[in-house]
C-alpha atoms as a PDB file:
ATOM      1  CA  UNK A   1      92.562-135.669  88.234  1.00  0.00           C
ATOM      2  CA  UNK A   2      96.261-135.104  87.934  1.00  0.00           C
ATOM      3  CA  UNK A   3      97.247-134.471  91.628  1.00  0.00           C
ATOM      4  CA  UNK A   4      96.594-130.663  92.076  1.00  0.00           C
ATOM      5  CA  UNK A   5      93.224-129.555  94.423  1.00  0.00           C
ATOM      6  CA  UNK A   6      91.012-128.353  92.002  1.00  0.00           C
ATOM      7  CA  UNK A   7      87.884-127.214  93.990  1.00  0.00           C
ATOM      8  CA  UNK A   8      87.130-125.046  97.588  1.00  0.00           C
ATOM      9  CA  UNK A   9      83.875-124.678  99.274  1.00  0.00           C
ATOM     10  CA  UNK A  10      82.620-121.217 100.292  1.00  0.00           C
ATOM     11  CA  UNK A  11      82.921-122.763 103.774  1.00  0.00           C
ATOM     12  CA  UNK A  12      85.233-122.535 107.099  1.00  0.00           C
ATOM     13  CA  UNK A  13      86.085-125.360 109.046  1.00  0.00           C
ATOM     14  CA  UNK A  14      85.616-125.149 112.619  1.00  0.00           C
ATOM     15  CA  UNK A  15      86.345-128.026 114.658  1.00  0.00           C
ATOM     16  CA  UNK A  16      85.389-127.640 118.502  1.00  0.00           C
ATOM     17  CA  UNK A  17      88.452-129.798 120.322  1.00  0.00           C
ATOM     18  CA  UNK A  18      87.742-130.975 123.788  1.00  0.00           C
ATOM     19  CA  UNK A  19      89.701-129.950 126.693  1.00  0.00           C
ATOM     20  CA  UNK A  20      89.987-130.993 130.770  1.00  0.00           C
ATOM     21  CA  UNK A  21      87.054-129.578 132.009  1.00  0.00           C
ATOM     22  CA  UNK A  22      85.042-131.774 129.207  1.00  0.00           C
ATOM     23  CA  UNK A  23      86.932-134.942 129.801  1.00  0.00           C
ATOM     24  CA  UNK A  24      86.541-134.945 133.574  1.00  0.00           C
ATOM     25  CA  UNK A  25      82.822-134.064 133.734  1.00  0.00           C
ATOM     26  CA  UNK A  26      82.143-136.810 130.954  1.00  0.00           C
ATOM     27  CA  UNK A  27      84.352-139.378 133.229  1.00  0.00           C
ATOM     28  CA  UNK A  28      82.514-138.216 135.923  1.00  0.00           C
ATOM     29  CA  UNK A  29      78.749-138.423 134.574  1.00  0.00           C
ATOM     30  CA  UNK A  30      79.736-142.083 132.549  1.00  0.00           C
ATOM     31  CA  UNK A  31      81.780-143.975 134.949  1.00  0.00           C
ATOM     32  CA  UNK A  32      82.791-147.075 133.299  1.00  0.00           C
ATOM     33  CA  UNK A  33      85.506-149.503 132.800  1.00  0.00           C
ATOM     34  CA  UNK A  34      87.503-147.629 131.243  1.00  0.00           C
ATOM     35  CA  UNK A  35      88.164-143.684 132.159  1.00  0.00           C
ATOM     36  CA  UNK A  36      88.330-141.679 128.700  1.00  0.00           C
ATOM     37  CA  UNK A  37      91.866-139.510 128.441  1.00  0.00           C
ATOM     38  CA  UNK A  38      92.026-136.005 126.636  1.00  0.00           C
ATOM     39  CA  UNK A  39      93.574-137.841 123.929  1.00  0.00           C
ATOM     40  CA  UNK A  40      90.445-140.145 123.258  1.00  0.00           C
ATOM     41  CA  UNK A  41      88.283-137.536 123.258  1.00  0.00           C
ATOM     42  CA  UNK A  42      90.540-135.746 120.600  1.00  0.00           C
ATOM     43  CA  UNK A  43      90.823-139.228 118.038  1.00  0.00           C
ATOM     44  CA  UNK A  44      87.996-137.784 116.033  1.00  0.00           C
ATOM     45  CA  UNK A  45      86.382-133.975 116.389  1.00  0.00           C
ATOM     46  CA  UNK A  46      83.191-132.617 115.623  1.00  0.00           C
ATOM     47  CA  UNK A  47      83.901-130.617 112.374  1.00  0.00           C
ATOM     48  CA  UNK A  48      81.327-127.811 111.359  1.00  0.00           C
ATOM     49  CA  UNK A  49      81.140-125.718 108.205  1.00  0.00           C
ATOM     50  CA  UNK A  50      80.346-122.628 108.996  1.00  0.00           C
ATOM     51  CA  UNK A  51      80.253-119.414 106.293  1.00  0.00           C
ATOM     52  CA  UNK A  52      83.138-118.101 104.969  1.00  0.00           C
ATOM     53  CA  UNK A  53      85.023-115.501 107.110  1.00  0.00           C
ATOM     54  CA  UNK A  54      88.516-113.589 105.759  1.00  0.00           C
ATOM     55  CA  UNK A  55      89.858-114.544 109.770  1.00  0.00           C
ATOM     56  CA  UNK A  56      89.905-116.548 112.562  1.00  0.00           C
ATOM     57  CA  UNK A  57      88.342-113.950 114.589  1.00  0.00           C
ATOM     58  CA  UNK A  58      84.982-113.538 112.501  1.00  0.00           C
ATOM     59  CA  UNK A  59      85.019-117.095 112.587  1.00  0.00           C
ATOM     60  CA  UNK A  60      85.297-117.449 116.411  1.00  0.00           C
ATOM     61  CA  UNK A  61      82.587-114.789 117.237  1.00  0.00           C
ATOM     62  CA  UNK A  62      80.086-116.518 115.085  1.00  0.00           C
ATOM     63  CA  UNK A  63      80.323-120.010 116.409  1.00  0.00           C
ATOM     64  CA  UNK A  64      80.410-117.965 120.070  1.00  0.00           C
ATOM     65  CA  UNK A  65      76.872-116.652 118.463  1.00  0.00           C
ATOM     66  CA  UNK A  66      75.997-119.828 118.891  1.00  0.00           C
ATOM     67  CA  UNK A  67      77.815-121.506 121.446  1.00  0.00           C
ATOM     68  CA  UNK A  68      74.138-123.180 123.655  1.00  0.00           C
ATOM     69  CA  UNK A  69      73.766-124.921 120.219  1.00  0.00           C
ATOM     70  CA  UNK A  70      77.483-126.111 119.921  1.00  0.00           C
ATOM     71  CA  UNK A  71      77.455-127.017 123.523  1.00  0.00           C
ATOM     72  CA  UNK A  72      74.325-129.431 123.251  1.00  0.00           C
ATOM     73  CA  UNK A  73      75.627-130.906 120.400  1.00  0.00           C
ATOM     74  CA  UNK A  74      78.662-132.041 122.122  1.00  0.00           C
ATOM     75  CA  UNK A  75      77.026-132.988 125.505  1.00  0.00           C
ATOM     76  CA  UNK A  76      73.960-135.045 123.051  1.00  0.00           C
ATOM     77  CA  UNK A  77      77.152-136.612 121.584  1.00  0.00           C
ATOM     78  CA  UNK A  78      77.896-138.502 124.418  1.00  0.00           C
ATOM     79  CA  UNK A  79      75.400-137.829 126.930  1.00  0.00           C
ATOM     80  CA  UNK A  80      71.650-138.427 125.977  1.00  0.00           C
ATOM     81  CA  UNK A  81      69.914-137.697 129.239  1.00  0.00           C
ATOM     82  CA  UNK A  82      70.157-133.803 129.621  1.00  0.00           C
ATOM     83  CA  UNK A  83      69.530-134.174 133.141  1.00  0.00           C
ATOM     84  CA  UNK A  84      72.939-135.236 133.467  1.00  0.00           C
ATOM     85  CA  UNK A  85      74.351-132.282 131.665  1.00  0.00           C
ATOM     86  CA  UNK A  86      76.094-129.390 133.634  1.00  0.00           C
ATOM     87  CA  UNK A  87      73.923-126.512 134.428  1.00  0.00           C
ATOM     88  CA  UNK A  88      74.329-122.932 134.485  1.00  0.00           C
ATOM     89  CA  UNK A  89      76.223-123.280 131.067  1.00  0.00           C
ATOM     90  CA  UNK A  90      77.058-120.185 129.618  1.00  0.00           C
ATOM     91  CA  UNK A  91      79.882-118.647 127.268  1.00  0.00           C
ATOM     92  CA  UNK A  92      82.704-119.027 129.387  1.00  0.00           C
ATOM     93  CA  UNK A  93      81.869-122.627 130.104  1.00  0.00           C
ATOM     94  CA  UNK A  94      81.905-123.341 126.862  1.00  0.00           C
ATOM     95  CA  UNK A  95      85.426-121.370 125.624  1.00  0.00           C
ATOM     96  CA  UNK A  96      86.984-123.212 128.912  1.00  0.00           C
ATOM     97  CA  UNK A  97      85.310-126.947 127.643  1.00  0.00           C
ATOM     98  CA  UNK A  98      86.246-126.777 124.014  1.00  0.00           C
ATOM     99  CA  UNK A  99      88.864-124.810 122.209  1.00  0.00           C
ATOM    100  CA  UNK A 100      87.845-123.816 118.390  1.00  0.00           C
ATOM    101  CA  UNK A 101      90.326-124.153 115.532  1.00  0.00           C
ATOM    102  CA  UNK A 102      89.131-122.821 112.379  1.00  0.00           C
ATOM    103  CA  UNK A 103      91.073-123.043 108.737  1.00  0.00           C
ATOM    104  CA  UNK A 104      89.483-121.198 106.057  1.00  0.00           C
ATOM    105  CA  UNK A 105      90.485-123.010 103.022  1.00  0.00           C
ATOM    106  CA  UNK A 106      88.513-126.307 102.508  1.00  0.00           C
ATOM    107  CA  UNK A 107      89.125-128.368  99.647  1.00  0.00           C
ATOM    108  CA  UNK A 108      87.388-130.875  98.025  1.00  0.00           C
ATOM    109  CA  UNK A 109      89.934-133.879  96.478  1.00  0.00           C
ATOM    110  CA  UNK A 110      87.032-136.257  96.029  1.00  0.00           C
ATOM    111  CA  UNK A 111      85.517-137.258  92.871  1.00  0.00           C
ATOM    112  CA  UNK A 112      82.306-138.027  94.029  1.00  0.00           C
ATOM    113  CA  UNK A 113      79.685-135.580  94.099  1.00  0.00           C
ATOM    114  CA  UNK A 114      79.183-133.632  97.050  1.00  0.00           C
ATOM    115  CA  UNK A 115      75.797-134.661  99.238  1.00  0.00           C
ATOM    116  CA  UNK A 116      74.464-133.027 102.126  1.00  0.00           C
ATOM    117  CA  UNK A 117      72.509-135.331 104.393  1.00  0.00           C
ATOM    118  CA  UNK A 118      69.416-133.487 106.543  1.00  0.00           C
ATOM    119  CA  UNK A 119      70.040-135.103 109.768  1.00  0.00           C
ATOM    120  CA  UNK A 120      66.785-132.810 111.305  1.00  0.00           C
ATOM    121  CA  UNK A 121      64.042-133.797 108.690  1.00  0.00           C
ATOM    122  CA  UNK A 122      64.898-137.198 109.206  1.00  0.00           C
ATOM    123  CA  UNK A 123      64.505-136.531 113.448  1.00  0.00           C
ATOM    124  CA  UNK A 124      61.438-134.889 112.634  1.00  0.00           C
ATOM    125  CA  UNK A 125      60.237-137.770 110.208  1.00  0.00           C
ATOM    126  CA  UNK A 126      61.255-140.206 113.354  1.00  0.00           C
ATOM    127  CA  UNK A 127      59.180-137.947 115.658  1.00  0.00           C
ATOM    128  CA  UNK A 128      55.999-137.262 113.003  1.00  0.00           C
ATOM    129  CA  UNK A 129      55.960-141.464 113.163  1.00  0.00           C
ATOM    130  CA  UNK A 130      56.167-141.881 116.855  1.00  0.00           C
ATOM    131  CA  UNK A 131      53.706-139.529 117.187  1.00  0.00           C
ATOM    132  CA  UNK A 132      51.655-140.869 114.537  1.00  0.00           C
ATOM    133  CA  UNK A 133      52.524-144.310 115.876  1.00  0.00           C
ATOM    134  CA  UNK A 134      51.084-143.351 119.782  1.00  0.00           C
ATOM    135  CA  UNK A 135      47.725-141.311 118.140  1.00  0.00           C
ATOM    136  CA  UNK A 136      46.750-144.777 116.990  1.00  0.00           C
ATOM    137  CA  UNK A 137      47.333-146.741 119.745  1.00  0.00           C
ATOM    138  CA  UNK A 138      45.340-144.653 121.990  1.00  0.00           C
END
């Protein structure tokens, strides 16, 4: 490789950044030792790929397509008991939890191939076996 990006992916980046309203419900819900600042909760965003889109604003009204999704993912992230999650989430929850940033070109300067790990077979393998694992034992 002599230095120059060679290769994009046919992908967006959207990275879903935390703000206030995120940071003080999450203090709030796992009181520890030490409170979490906005800052901690920025070290190291979710990043999605998401399809292509020629601008920010096709980008942002199809992750807003699916913001319920978005939002569990971040509340599972550091909340697993979803009776401790807020309720009556909705839209405008989730614009005034997370701000989205989006950059359309994503390149690739590794020279390893490119993987894709399925994160919900292996969930569903986990489940299949507990479930598998409970049949026999009753």
């Amino acid at each position: 490789m002599n230095g120059t990006p060679r290769y994009t992916l046919n992908r967006t980046v959207a990275v879903l950044v935390p703000k206030q309203p995120f940071m003080e419900w999450l203090n709030t819900v796992d009181p520890d030792d030490q409170t979490l600042t906005i800052e901690d909760l920025r070290n190291d965003n979710e990043v999605f790929l998401i399809p292509q889109f020629s601008d920010h604003t096709k980008s942002v009204k199809w992750l807003e397509a699916r913001w319920d999704f978005l939002f569990e993912h971040m509340l599972m992230g550091w909340v697993a008991d979803e009776t401790m999650w807020p309720q009556g989430r909705n839209l405008a929850m989730f614009r005034d939890w997370f701000a989205i940033e989006t950059h359309s070109m994503v390149w690739d300067l590794s020279e390893e191939t490119l993987t894709v790990e399925d994160w919900q077979s292996e969930e569903d393998e986990l489940e299949e076996h507990q479930t598998h694992e409970k049949n026999r034992l009753h």
